[in-house]
PDB file of N, CA and C in Angstrom:
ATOM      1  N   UNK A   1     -17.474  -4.096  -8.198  1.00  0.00           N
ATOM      2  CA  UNK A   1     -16.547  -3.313  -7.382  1.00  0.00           C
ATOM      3  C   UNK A   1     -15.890  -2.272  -8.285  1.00  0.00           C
ATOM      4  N   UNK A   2     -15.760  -1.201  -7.946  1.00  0.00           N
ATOM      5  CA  UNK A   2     -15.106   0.250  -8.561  1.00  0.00           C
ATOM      6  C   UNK A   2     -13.436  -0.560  -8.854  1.00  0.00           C
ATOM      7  N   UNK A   3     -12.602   0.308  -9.628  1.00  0.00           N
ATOM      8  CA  UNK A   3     -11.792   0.108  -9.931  1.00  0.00           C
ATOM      9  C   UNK A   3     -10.730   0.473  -8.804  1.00  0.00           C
ATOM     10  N   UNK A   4      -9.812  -0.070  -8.552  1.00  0.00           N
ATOM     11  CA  UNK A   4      -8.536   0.549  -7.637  1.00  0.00           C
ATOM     12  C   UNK A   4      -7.790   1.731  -7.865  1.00  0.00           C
ATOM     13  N   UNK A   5      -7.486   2.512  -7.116  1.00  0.00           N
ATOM     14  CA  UNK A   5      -7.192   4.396  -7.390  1.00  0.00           C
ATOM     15  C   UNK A   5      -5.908   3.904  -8.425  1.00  0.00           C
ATOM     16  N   UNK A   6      -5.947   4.790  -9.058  1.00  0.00           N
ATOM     17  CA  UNK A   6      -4.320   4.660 -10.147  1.00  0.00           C
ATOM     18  C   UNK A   6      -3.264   4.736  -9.162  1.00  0.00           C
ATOM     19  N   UNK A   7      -3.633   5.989  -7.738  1.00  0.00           N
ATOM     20  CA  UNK A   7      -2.150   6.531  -7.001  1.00  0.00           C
ATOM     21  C   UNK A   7      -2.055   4.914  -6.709  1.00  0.00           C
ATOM     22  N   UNK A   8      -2.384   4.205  -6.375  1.00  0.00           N
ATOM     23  CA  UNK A   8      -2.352   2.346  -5.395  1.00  0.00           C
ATOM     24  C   UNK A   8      -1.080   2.191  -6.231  1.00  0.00           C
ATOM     25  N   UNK A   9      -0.630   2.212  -7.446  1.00  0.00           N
ATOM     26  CA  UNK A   9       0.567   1.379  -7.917  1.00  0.00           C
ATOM     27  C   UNK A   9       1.986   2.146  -7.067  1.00  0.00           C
ATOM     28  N   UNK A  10       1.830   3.834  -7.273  1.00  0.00           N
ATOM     29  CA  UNK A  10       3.144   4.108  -6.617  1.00  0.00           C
ATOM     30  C   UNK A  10       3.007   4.424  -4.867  1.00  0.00           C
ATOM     31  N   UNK A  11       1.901   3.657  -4.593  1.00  0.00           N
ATOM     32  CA  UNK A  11       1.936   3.554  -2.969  1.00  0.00           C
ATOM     33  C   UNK A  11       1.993   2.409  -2.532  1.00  0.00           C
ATOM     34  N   UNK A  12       2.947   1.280  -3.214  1.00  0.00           N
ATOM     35  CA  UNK A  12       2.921   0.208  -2.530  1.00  0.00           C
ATOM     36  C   UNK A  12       1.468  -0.416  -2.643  1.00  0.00           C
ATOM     37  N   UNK A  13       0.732  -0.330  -3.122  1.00  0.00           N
ATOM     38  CA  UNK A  13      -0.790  -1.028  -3.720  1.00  0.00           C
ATOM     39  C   UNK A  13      -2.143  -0.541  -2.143  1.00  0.00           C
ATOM     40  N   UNK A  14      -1.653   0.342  -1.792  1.00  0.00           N
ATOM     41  CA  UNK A  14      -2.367   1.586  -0.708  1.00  0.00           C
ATOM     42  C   UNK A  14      -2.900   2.502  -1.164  1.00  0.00           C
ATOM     43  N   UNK A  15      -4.304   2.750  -0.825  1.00  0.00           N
ATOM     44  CA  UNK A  15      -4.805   3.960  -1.483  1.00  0.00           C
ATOM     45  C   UNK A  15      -5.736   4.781  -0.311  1.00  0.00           C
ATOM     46  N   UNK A  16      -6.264   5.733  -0.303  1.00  0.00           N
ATOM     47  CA  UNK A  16      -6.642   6.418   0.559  1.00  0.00           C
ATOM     48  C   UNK A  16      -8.547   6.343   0.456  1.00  0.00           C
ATOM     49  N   UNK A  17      -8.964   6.671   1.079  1.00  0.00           N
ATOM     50  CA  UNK A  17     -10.559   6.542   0.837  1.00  0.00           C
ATOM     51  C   UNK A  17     -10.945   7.934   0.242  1.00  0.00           C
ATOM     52  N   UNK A  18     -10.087   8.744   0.140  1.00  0.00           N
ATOM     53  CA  UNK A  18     -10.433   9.752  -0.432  1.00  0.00           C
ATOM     54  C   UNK A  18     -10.043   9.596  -2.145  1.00  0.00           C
ATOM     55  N   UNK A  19      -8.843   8.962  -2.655  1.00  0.00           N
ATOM     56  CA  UNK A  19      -8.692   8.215  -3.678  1.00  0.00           C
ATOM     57  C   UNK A  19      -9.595   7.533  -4.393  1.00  0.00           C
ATOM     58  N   UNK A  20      -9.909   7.009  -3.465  1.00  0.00           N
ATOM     59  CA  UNK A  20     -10.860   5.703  -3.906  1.00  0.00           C
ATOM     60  C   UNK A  20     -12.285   6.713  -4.160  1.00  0.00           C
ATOM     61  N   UNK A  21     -12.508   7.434  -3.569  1.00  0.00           N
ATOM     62  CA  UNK A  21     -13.849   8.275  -3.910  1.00  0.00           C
ATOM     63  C   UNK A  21     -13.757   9.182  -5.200  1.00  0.00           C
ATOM     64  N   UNK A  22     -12.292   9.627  -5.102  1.00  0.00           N
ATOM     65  CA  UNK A  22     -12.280  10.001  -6.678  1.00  0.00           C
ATOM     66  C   UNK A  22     -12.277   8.969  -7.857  1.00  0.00           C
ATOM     67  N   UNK A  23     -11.980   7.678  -7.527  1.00  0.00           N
ATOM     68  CA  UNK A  23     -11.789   6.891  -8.784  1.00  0.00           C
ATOM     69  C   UNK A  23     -13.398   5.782  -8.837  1.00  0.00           C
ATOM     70  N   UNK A  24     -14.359   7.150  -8.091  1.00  0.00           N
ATOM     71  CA  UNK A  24     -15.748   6.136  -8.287  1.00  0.00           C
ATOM     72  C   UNK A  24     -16.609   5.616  -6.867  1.00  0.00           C
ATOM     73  N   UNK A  25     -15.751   5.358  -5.949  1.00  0.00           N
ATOM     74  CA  UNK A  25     -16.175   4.768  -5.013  1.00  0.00           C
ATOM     75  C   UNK A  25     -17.132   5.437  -4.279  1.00  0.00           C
ATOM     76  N   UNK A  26     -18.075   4.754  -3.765  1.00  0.00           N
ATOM     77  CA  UNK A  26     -18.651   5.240  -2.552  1.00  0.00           C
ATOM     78  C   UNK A  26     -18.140   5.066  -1.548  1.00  0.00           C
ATOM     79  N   UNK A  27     -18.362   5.810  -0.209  1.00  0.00           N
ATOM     80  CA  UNK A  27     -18.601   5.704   1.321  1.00  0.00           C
ATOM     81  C   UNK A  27     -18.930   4.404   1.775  1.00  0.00           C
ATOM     82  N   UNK A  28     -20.201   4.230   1.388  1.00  0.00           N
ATOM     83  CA  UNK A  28     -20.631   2.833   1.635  1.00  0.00           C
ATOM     84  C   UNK A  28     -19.984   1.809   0.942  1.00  0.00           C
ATOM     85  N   UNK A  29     -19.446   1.728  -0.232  1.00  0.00           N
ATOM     86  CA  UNK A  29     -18.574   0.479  -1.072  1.00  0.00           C
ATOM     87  C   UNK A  29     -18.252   0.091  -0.344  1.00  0.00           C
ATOM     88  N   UNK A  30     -16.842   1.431   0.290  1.00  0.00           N
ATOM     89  CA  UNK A  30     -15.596   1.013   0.611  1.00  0.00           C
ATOM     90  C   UNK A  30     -15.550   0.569   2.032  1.00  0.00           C
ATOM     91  N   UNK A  31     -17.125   0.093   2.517  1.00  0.00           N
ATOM     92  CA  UNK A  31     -17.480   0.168   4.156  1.00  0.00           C
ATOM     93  C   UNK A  31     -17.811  -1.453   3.988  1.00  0.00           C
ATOM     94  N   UNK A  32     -18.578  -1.712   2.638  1.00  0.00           N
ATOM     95  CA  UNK A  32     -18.768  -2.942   2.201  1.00  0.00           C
ATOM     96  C   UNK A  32     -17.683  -3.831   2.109  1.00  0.00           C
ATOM     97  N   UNK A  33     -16.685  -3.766   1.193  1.00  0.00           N
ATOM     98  CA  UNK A  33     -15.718  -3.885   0.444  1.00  0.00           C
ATOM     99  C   UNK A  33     -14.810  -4.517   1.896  1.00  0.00           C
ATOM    100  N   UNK A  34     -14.647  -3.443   2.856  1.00  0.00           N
ATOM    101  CA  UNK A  34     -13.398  -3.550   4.051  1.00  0.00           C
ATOM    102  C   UNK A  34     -14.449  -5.027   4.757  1.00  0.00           C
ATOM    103  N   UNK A  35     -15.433  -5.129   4.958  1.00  0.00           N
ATOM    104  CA  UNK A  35     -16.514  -5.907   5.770  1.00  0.00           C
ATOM    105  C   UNK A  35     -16.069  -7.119   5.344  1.00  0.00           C
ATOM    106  N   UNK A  36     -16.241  -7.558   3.924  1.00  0.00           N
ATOM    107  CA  UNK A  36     -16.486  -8.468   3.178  1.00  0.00           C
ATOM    108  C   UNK A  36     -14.506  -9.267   3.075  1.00  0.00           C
ATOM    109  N   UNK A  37     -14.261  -8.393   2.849  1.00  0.00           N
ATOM    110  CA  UNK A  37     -12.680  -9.063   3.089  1.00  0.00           C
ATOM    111  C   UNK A  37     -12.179  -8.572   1.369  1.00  0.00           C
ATOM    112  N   UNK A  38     -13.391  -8.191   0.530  1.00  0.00           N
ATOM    113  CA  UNK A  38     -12.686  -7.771  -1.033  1.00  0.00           C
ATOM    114  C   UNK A  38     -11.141  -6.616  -0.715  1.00  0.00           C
ATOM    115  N   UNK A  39     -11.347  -5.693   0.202  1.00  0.00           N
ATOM    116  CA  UNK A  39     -10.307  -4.952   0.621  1.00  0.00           C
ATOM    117  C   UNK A  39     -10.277  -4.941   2.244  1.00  0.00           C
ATOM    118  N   UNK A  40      -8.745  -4.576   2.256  1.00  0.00           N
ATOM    119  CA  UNK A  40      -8.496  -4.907   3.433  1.00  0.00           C
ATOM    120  C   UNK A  40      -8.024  -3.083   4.035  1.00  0.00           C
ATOM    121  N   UNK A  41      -8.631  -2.878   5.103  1.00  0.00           N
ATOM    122  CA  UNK A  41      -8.697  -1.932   5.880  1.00  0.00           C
ATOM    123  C   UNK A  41      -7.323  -1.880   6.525  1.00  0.00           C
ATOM    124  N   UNK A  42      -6.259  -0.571   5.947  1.00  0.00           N
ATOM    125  CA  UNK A  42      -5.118  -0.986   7.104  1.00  0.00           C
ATOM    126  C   UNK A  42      -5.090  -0.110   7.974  1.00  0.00           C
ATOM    127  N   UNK A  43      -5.610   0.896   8.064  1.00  0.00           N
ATOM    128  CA  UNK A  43      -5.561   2.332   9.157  1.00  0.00           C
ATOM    129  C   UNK A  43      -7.533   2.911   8.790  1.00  0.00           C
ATOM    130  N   UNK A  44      -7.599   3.862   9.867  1.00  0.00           N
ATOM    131  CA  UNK A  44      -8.713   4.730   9.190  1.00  0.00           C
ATOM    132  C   UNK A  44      -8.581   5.270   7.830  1.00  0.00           C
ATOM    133  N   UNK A  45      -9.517   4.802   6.904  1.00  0.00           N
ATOM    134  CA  UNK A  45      -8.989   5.755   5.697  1.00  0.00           C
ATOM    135  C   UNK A  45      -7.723   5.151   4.643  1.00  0.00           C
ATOM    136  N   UNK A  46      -7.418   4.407   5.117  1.00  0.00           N
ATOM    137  CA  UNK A  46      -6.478   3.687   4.311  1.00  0.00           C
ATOM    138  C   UNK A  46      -6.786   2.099   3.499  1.00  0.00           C
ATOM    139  N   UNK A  47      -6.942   1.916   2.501  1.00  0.00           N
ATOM    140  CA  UNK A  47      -6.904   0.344   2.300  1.00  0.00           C
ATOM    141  C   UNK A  47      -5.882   0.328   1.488  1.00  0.00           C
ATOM    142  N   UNK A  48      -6.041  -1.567   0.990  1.00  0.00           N
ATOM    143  CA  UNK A  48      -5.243  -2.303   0.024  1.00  0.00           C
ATOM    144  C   UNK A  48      -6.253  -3.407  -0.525  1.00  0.00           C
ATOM    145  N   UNK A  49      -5.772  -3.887  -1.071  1.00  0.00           N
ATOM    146  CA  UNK A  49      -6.602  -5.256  -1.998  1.00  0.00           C
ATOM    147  C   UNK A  49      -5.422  -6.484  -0.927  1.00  0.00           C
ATOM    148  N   UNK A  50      -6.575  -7.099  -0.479  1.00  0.00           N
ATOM    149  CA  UNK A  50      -5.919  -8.374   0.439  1.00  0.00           C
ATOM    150  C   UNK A  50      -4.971  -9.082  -0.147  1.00  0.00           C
ATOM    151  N   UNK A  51      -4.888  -9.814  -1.130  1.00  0.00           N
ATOM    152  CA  UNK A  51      -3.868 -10.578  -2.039  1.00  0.00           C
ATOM    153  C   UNK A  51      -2.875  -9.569  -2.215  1.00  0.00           C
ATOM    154  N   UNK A  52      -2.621  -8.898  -1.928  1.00  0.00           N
ATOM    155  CA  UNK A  52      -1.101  -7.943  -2.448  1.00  0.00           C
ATOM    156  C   UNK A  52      -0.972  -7.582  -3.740  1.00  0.00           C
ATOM    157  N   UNK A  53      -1.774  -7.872  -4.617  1.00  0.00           N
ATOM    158  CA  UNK A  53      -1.996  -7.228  -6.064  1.00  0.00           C
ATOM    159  C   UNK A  53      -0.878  -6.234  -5.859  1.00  0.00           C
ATOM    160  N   UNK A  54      -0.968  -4.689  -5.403  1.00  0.00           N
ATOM    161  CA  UNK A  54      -0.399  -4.090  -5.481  1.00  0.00           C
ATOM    162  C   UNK A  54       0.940  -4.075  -5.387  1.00  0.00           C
ATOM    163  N   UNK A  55       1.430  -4.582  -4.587  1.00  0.00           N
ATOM    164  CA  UNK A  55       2.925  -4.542  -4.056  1.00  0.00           C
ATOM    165  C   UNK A  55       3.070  -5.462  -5.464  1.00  0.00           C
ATOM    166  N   UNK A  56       2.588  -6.671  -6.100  1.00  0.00           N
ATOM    167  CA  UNK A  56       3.332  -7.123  -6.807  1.00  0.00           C
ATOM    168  C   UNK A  56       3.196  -6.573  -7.855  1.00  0.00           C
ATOM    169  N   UNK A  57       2.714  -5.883  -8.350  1.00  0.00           N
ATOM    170  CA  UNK A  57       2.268  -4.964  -9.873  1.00  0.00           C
ATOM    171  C   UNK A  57       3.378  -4.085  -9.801  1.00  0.00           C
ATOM    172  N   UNK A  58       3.592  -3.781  -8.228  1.00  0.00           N
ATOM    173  CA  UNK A  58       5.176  -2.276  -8.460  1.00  0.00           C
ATOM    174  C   UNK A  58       6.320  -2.771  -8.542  1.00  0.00           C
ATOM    175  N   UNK A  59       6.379  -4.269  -8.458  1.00  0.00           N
ATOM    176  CA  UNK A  59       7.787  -4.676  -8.423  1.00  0.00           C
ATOM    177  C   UNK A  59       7.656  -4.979  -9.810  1.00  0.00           C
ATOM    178  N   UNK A  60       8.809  -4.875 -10.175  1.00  0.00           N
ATOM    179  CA  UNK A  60       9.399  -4.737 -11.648  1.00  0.00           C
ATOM    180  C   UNK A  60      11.225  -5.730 -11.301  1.00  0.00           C
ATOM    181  N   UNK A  61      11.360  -6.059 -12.346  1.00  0.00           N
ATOM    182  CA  UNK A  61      13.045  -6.192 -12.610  1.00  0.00           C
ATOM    183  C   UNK A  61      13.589  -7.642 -11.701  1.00  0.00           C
ATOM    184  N   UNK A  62      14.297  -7.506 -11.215  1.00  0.00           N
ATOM    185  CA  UNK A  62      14.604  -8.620 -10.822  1.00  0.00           C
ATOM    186  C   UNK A  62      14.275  -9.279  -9.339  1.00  0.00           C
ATOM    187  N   UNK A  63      14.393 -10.476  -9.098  1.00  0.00           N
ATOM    188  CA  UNK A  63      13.561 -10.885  -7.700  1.00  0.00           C
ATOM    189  C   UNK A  63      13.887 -10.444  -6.506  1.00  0.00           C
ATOM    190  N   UNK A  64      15.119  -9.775  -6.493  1.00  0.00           N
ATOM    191  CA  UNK A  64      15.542  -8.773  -5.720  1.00  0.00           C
ATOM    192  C   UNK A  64      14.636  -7.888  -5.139  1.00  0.00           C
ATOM    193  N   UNK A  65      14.847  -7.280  -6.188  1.00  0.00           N
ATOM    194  CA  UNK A  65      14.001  -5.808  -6.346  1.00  0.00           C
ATOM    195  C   UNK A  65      12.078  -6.702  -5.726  1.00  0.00           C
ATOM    196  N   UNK A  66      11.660  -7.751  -6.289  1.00  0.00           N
ATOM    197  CA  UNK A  66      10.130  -7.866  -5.832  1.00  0.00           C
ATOM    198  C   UNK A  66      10.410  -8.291  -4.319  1.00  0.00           C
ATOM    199  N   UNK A  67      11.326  -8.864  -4.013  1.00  0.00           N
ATOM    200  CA  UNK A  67      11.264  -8.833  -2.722  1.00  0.00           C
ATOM    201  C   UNK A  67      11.494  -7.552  -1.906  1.00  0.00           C
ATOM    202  N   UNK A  68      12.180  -6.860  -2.064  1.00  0.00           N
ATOM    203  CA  UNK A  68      12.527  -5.504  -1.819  1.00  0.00           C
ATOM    204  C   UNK A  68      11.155  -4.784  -1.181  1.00  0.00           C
ATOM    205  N   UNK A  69      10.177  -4.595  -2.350  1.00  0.00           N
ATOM    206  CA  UNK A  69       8.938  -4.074  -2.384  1.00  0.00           C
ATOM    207  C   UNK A  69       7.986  -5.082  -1.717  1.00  0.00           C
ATOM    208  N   UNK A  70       8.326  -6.174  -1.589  1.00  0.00           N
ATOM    209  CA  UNK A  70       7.421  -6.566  -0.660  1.00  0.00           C
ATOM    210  C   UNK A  70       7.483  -6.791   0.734  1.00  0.00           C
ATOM    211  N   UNK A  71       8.732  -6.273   1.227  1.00  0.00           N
ATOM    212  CA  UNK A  71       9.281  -5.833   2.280  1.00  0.00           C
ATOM    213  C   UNK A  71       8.789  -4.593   2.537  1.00  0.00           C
ATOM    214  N   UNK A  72       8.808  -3.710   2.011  1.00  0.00           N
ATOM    215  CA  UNK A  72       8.349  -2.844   2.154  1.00  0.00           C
ATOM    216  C   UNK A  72       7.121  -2.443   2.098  1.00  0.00           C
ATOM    217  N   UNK A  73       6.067  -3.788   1.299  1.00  0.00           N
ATOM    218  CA  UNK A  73       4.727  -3.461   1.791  1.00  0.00           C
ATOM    219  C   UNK A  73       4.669  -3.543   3.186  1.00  0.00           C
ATOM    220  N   UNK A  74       4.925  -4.232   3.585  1.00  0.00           N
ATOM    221  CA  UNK A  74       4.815  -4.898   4.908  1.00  0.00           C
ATOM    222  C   UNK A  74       5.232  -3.997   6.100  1.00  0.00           C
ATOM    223  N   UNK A  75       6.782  -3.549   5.847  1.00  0.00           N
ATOM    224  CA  UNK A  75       7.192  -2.615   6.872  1.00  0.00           C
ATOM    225  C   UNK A  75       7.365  -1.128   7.164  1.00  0.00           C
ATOM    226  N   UNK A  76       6.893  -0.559   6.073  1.00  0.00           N
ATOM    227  CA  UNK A  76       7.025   0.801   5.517  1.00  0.00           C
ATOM    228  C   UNK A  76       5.676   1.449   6.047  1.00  0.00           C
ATOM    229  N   UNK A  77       4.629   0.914   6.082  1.00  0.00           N
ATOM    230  CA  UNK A  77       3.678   1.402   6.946  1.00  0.00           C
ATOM    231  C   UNK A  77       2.660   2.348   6.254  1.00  0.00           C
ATOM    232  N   UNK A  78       1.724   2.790   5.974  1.00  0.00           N
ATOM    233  CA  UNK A  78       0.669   3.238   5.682  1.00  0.00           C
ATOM    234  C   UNK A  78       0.900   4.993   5.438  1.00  0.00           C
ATOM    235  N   UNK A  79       1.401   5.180   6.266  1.00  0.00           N
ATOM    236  CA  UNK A  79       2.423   7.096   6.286  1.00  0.00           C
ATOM    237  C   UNK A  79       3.440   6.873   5.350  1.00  0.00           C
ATOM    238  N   UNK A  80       4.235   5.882   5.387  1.00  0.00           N
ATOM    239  CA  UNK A  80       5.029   5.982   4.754  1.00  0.00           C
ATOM    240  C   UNK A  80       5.189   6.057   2.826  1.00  0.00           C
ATOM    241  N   UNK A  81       4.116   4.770   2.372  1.00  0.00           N
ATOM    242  CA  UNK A  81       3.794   4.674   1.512  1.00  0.00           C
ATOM    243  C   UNK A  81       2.850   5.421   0.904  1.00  0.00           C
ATOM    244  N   UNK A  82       1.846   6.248   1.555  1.00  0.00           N
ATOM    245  CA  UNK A  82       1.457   7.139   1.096  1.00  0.00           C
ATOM    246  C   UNK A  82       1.915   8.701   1.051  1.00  0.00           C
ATOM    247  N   UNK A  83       3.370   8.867   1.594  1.00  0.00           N
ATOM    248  CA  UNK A  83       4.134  10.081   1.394  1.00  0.00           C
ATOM    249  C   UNK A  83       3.413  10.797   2.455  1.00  0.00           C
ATOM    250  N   UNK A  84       2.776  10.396   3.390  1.00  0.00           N
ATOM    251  CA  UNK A  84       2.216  12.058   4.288  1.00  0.00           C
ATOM    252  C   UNK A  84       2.890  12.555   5.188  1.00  0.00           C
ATOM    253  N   UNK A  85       2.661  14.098   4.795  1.00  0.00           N
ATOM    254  CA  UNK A  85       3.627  15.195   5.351  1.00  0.00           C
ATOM    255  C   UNK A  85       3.395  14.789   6.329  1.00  0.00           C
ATOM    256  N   UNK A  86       5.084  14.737   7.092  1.00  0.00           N
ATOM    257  CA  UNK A  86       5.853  14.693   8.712  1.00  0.00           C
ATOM    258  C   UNK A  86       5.503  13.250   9.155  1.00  0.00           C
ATOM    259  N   UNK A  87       5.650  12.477   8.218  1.00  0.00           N
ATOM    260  CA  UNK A  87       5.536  10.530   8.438  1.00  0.00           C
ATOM    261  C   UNK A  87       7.172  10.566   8.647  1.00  0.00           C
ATOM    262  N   UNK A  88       7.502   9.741   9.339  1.00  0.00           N
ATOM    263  CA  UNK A  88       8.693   9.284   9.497  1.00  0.00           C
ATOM    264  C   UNK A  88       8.399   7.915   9.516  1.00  0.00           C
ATOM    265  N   UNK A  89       9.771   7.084   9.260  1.00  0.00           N
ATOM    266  CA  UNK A  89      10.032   5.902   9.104  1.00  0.00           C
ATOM    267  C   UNK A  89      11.604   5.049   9.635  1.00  0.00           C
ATOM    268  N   UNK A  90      11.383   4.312  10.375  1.00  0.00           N
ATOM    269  CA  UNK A  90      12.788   4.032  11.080  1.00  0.00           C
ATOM    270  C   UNK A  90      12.796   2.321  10.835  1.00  0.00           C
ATOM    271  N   UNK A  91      13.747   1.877  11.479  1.00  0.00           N
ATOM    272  CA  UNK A  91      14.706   0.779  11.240  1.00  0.00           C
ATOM    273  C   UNK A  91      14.323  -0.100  10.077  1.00  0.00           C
ATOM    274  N   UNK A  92      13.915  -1.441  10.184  1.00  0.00           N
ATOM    275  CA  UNK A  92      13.762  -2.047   9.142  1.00  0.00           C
ATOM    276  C   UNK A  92      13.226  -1.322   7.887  1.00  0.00           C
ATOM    277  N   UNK A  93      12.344  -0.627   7.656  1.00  0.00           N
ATOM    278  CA  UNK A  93      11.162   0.174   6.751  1.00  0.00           C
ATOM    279  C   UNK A  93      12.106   1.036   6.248  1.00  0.00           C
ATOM    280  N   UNK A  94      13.117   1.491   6.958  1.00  0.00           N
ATOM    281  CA  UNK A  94      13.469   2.708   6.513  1.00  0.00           C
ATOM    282  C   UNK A  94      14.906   2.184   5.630  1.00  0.00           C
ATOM    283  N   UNK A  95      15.491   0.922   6.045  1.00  0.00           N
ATOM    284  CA  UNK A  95      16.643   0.321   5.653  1.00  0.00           C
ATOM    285  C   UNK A  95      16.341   0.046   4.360  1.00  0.00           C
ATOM    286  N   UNK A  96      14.700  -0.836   4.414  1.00  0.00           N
ATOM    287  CA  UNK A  96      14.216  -1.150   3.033  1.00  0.00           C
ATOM    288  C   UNK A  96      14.257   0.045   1.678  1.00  0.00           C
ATOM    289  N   UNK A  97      13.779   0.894   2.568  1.00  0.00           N
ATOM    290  CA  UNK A  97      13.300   2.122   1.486  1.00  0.00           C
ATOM    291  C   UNK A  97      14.439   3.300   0.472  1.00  0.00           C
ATOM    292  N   UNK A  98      16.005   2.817   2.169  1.00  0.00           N
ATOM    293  CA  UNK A  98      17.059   3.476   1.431  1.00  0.00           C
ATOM    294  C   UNK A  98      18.029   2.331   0.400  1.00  0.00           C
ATOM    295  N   UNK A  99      16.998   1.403  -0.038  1.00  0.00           N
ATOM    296  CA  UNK A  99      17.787   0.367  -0.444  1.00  0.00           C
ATOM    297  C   UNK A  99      19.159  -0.240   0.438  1.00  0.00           C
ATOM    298  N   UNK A 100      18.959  -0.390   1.559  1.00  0.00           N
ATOM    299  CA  UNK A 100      20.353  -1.178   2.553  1.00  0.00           C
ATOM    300  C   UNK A 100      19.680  -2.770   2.933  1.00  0.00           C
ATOM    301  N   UNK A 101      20.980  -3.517   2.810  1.00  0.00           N
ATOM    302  CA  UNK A 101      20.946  -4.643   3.106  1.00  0.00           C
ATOM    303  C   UNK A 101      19.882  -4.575   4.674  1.00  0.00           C
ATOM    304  N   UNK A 102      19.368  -5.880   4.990  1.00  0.00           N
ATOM    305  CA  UNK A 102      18.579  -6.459   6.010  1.00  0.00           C
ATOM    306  C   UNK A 102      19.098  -7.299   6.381  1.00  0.00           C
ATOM    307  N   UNK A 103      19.745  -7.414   7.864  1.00  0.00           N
ATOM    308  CA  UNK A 103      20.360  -8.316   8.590  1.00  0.00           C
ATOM    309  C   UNK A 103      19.271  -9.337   9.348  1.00  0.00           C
ATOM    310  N   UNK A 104      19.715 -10.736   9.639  1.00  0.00           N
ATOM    311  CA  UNK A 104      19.017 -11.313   9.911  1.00  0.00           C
ATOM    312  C   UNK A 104      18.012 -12.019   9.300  1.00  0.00           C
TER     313      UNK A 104
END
């Protein structure tokens, strides 16, 4: 299996298939790869590595903070974590992301 795009660490462990084609991948890999369960397909064009590798590689510092980010794998959403122009992000995802407490 090709290596995971470098952008995957500051996207929440998300990378784009166009990423992934620059860091090696084929078309077909990443058609393999989503099939097989090695990566997990979250939108058209979007994956992650199933185990959360990613999200836990970006958390750093204290367990706070890894929970934080793994909240935000989860609720921040695929636009969000990959920064694309005119993504918006609301309630929980967005609470996470401005660092505010989570009720409930």
């Amino acid at each position: 299996m090709a290596r995971i795009p470098a952008q995957a660490a500051d996207q929440f462990g998300l990378f784009t298939a166009a990423q992934a084609l620059q860091a090696g991948w084929s078309r077909a890999a990443l058609t393999r790869a989503g099939a097989s369960g090695r990566l997990e397909r979250v939108r058209a064009g979007v994956y992650r590595r199933p185990d959360g590798t990613g999200c836990r590689a970006a958390a750093t510092g204290s367990p706070g903070n890894h929970e934080r980010l793994r909240t935000a794998c989860k609720l921040a959403g695929a636009a969000a974590a990959l920064k694309i122009t005119g993504s918006v992000i609301s309630h929980e995802a967005a609470a996470v992301i401005h660092e505010l407490p989570l009720l409930g």
